[in-house]
Protein backbone atom coordinates (compact mmCIF):
# COMPACT_ATOMS: atom_id res chain seq x y z
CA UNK A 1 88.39 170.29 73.82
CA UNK A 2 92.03 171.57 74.89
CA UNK A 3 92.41 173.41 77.85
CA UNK A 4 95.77 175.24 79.67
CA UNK A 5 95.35 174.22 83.56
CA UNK A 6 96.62 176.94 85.88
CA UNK A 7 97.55 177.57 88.84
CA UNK A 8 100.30 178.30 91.89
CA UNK A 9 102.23 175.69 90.90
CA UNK A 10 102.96 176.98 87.32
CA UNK A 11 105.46 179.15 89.22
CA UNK A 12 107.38 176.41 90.07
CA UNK A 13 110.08 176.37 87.63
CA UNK A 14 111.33 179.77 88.73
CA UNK A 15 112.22 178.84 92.24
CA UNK A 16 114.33 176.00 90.72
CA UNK A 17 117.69 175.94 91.87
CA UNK A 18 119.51 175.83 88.63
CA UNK A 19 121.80 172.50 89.40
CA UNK A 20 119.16 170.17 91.47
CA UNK A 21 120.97 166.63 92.41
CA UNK A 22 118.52 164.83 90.12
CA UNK A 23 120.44 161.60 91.19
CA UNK A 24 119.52 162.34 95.31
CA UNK A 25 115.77 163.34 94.18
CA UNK A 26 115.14 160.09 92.06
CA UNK A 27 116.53 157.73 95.44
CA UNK A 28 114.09 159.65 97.39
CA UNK A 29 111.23 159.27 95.38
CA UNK A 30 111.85 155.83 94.55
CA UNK A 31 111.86 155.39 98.59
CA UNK A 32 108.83 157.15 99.13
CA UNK A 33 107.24 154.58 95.91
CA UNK A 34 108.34 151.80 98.31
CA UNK A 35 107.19 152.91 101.12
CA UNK A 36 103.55 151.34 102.35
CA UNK A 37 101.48 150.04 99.94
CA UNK A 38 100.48 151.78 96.81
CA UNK A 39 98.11 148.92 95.47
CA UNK A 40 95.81 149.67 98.29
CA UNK A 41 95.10 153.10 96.88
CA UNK A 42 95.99 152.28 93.27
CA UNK A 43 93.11 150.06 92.56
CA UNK A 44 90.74 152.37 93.20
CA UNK A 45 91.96 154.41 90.14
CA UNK A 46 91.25 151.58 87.59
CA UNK A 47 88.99 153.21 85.55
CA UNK A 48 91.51 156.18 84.47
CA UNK A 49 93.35 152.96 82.82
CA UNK A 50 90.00 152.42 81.19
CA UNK A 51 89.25 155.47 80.17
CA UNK A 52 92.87 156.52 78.78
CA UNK A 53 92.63 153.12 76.35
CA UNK A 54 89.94 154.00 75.10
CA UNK A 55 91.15 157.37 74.73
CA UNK A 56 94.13 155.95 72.55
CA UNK A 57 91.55 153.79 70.53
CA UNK A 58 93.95 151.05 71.34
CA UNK A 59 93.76 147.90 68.67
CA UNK A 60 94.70 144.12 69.52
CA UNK A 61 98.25 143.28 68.50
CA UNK A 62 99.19 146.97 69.23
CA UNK A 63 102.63 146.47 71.14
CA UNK A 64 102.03 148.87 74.37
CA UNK A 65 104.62 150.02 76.86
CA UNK A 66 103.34 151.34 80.25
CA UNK A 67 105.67 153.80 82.11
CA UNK A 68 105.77 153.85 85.63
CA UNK A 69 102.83 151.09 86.10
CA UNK A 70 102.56 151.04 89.54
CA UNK A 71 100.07 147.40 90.18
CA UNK A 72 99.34 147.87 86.54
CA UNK A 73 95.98 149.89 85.91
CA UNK A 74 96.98 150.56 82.65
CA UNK A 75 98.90 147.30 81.42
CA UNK A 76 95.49 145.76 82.79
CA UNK A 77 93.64 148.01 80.36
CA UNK A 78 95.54 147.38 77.28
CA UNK A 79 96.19 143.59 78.02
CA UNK A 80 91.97 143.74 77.88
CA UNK A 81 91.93 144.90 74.44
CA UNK A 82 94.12 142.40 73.53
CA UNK A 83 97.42 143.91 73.08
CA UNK A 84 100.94 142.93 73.80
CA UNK A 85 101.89 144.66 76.97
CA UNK A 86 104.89 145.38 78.59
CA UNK A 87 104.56 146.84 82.09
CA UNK A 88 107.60 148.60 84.00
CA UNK A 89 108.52 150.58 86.97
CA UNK A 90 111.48 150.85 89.21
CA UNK A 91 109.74 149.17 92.32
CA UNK A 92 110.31 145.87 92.24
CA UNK A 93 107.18 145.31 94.83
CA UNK A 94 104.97 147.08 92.72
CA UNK A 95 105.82 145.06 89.59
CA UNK A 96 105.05 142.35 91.75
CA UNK A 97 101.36 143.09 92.46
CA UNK A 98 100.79 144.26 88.63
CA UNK A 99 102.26 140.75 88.06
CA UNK A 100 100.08 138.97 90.30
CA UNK A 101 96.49 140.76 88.99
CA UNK A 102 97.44 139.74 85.57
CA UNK A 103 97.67 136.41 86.36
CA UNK A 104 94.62 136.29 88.31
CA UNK A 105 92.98 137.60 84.80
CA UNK A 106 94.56 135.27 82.22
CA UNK A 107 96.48 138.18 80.75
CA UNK A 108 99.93 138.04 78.65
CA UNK A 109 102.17 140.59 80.10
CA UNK A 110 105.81 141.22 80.20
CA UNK A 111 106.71 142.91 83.22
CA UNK A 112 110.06 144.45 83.51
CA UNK A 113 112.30 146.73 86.03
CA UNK A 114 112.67 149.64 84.47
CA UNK A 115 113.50 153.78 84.90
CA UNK A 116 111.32 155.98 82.84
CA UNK A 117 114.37 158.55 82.84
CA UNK A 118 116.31 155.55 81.02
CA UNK A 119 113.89 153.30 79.12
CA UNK A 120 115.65 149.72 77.99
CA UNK A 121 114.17 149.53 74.98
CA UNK A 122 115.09 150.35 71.33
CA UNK A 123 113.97 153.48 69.60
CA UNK A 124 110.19 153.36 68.00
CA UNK A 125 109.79 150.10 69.85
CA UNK A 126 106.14 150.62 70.41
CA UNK A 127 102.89 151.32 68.97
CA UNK A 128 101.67 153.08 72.05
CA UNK A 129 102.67 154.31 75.27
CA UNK A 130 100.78 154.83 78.47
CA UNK A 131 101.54 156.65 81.71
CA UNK A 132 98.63 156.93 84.57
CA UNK A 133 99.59 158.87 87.21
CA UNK A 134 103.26 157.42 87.07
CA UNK A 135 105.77 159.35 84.91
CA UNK A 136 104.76 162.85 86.48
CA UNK A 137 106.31 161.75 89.16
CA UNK A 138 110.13 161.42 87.88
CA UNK A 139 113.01 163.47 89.30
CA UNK A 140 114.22 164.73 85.47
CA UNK A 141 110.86 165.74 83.73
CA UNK A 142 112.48 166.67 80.34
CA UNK A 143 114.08 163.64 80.61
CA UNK A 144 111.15 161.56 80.79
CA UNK A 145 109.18 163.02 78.15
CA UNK A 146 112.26 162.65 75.74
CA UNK A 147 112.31 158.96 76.76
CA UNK A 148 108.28 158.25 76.11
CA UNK A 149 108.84 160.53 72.73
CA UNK A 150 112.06 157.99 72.09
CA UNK A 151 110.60 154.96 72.65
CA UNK A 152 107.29 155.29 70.75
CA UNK A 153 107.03 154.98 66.99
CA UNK A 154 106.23 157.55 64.27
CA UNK A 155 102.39 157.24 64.37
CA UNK A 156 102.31 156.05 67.38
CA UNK A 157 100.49 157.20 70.34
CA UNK A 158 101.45 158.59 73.75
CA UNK A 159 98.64 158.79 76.48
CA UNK A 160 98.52 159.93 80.09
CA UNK A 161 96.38 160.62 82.89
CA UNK A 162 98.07 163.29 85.46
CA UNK A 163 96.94 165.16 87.92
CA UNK A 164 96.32 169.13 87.79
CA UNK A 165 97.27 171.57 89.96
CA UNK A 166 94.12 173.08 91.05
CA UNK A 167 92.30 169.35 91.76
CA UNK A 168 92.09 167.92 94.74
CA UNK A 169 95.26 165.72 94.17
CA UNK A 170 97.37 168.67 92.61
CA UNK A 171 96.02 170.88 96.17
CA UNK A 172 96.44 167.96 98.61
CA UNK A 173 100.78 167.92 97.17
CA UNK A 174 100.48 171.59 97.52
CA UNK A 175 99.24 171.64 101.20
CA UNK A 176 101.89 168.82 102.13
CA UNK A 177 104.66 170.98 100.89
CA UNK A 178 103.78 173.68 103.53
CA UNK A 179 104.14 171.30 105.64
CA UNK A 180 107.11 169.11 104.64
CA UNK A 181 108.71 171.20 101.74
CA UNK A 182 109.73 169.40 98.69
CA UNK A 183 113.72 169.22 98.58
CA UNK A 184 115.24 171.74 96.69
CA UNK A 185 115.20 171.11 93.11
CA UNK A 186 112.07 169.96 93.29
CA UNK A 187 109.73 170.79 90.32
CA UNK A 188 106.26 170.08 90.99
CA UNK A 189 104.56 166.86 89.50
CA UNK A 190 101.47 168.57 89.06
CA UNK A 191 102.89 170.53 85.98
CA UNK A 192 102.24 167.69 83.98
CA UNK A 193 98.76 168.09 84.52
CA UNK A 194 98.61 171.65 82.85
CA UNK A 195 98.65 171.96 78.41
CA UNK A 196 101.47 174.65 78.50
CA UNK A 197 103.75 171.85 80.25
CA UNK A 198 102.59 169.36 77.71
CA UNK A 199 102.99 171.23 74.81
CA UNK A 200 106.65 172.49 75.94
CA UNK A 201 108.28 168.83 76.45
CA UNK A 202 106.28 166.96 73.86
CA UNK A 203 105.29 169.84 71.40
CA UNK A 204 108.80 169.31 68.98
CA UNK A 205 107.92 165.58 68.59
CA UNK A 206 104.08 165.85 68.42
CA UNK A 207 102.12 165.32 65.00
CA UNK A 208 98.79 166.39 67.46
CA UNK A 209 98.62 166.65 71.11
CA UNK A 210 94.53 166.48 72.76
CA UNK A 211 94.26 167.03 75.79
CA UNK A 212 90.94 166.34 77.82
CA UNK A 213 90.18 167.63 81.27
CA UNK A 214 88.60 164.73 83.46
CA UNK A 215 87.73 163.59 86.81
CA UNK A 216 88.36 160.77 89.04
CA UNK A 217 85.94 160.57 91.99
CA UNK A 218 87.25 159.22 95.40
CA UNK A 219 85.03 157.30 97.79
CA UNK A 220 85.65 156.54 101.27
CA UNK A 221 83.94 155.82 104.16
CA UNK A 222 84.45 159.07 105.20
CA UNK A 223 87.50 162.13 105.96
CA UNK A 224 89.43 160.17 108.68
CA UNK A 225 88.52 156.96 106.61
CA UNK A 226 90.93 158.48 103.74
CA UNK A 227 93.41 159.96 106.29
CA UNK A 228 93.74 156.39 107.65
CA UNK A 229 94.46 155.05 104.55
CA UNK A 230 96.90 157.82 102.81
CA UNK A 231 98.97 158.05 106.02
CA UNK A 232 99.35 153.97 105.72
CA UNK A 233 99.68 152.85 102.54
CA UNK A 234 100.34 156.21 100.10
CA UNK A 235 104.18 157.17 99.98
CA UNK A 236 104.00 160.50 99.90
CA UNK A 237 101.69 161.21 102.54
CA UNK A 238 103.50 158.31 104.70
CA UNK A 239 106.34 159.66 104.51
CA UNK A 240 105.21 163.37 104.79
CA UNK A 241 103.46 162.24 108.19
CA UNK A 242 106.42 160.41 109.10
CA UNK A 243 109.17 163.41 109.05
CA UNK A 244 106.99 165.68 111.29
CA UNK A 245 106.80 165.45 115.72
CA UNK A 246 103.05 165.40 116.98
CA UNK A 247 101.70 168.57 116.41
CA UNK A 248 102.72 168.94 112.79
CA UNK A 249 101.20 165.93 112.48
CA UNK A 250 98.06 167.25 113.81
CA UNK A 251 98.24 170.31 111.80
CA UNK A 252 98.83 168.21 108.75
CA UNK A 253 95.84 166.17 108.98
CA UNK A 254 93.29 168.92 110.03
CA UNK A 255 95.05 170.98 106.85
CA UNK A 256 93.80 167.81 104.92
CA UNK A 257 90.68 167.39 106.34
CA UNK A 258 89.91 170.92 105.56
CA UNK A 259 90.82 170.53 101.75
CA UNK A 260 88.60 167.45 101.63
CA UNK A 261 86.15 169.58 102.98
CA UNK A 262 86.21 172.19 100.06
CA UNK A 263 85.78 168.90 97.85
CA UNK A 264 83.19 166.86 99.17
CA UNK A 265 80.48 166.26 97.53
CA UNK A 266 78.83 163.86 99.79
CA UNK A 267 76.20 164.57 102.50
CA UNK A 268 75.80 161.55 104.84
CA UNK A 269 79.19 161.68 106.00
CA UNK A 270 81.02 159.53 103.74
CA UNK A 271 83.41 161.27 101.45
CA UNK A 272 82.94 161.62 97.46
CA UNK A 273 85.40 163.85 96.39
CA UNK A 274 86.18 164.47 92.95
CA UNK A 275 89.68 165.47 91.56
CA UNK A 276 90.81 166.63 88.23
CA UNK A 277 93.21 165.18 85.85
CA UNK A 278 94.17 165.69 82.24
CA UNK A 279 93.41 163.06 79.79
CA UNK A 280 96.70 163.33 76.83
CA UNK A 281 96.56 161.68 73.76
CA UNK A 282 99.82 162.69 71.81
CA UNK A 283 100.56 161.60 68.15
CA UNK A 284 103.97 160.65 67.52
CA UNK A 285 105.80 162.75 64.80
C-alpha cells in the first residue's frame, strides 16, 4: 500500500524564510536532544526498530548504518539479525546508553559521533540504512536525505519510521508550536512522515520507494502519567515547558491533555493512545 499523508503542516515550506541560519537551528536542536533523558521515552518505541528490519528483510553480514540512533532501537534490531552495525548520532550521552544496551545483549556494534547532515563515511559504504524517528529531526532536510542516499549502496536499502502530521506525535509538535513557536526557518519534522515529502528528496535516487502507514501505541499509567514523563525526560517538550512563565505552562499541558483525549483509546483511566507513522523502505538506485 502507498499512501500521501496530509495535513496543516504540508504548508510549511511556504512560510519558510528563504535564508534560515541552518547552523543556529542544528545547535538548538542538538540542545534540546541533550536535554533530559531521551532513553526513558525511547525504549518504549522498540518495536518500530523491529518492525522497520523486518521491513528491510535485513540479512546477517548486511553492513547497516543507523542515522540519528538515539539509545539504539534500531542498531539493536539489526545487530539481532546478525548484521554489522554501526550506530551514530551527535549526542554523545545518547551514544552512550545505545552503547551500554548492546553490551548488556552480547551485540557487536560500532558506535560513532556522527551528524546525519555530514555522514563520515565513504560513498555506498553500506548495505542498508536505518533512521527511526531520528533523521526527521535535522535542521537541513535536503541535506539529510542526500547524505542517507550518499552513503548507501546501489541496491541497497534505506528504511525509516517517522512520524505523520495528523498522528498523535505529528499533532502533539503542532500544538507545542502554538505555544512555543518553532524559530524561524523552521520546517516541520513531521513532513517526513507524508509520501509527497518522500518522494521529492529521495525520488531522483530511488529504484522503488514503499511506503507503509503504521502505528505505534503509547501506554501510560494515565494523561498526567505521560505529562510527567514528556515534561522530564523528552527534549522537546522539556524545553517547550521550560521557555514559558506559569500560566503558559498550564495552558500547555491542559492543550496536551486535551489532544490525548481525542486519542485515547483506553477506558479505565490509563492512557493507550495510538499514533501514526510511516513505515519507508527505499531501494537505492
Amino acid at each position: 500500500m502507498t499512501m500521501t499523508t496530509t495535513g496543516s503542516e504540508m504548508a510549511a515550506p511556504a512560510a519558510v524564510m528563504a535564508n534560515p541560519d541552518l547552523g543556529a537551528l542544528k545547535a538548538r536542536q542538538q540542545a534540546t536532544w541533550s536535554a533530559g533523558d531521551y532513553a526513558v521515552v525511547g525504549t518504549t518505541l522498540q518495536i518500530v526498530g523491529e518492525r522497520l528490519a523486518e521491513a528491510m528483510d535485513l540479512r546477517s553480514g548486511q553492513t547497516v548504518l543507523d542515522v540519528a540512533a538515539g539509545n539504539g532501537n534500531a542498531t539493536l534490531a539489526a545487530a539481532r539479525r546478525w548484521c554489522e552495525v554501526t550506530s551514530t548520532d551527535y549526542v554523545d550521552a545518547l551514544l552512550a546508553l545505545g552503547r551500554k544496551r548492546a553490551e548488556a545483549e552480547g551485540l557487536d556494534v560500532t558506535f560513532r559521533h556522527a551528524d546525519a547532515e555530514n555522514l563520515p563515511f565513504p560513498d555506498g559504504a553500506f548495505d542498508a540504512v536505518m533512521s527511526t524517528f531520528g533523521v526527521m529531526f535535522t535542521a537541513d532536510h535536503d541535506r539529510a536525505a542526500e547524505e542517507l542516499l550518499r552513503v548507501c549502496r546501489s541496491g541497497g536499502k534505506i528504511g525509516m519510521a517517522n512520524w505523520t502530521p495528523d498522528g498523535f506525535i505529528g499533532q502533539m509538535f503542532k500544538t507545542i508550536g502554538k505555544h512555543v513557536p518553532p524559530p524561524p526557518g523552521a520546517k516541520s519534522p513531521a513532513l517526513w512522515g507524508t509520501r509527497a515529502r518522500i518522494d521529492e528528496m529521495f525520488g531522483a535516487g530511488a529504484r522503488a520507494i514503499a511506503v507503509e502507514p503504521r502505528m505505534f501505541t503509547f501506554r501510560y499509567r494515565s494523561t498526567s502519567h505521560f505529562l510527567d514523563v514528556f515534561r522530564r525526560f523528552y527534549g522537546p517538550t522539556l524545553k517547550a515547558f521550560g521557555a514559558l512563565e506559569d500560566a503558559g505552562k498550564q495552558a500547555l499541558a491542559e492543550d496536551i491533555a486535551a489532544l490525548i483525549a481525542r486519542f485515547n483509546k483506553a477506558e479505565d483511566g490509563t492512557l493507550v493512545v495510538p499514533s501514526e507513522y510511516l513505515e519507508i523502505v527505499i531501494t537505492r538506485r
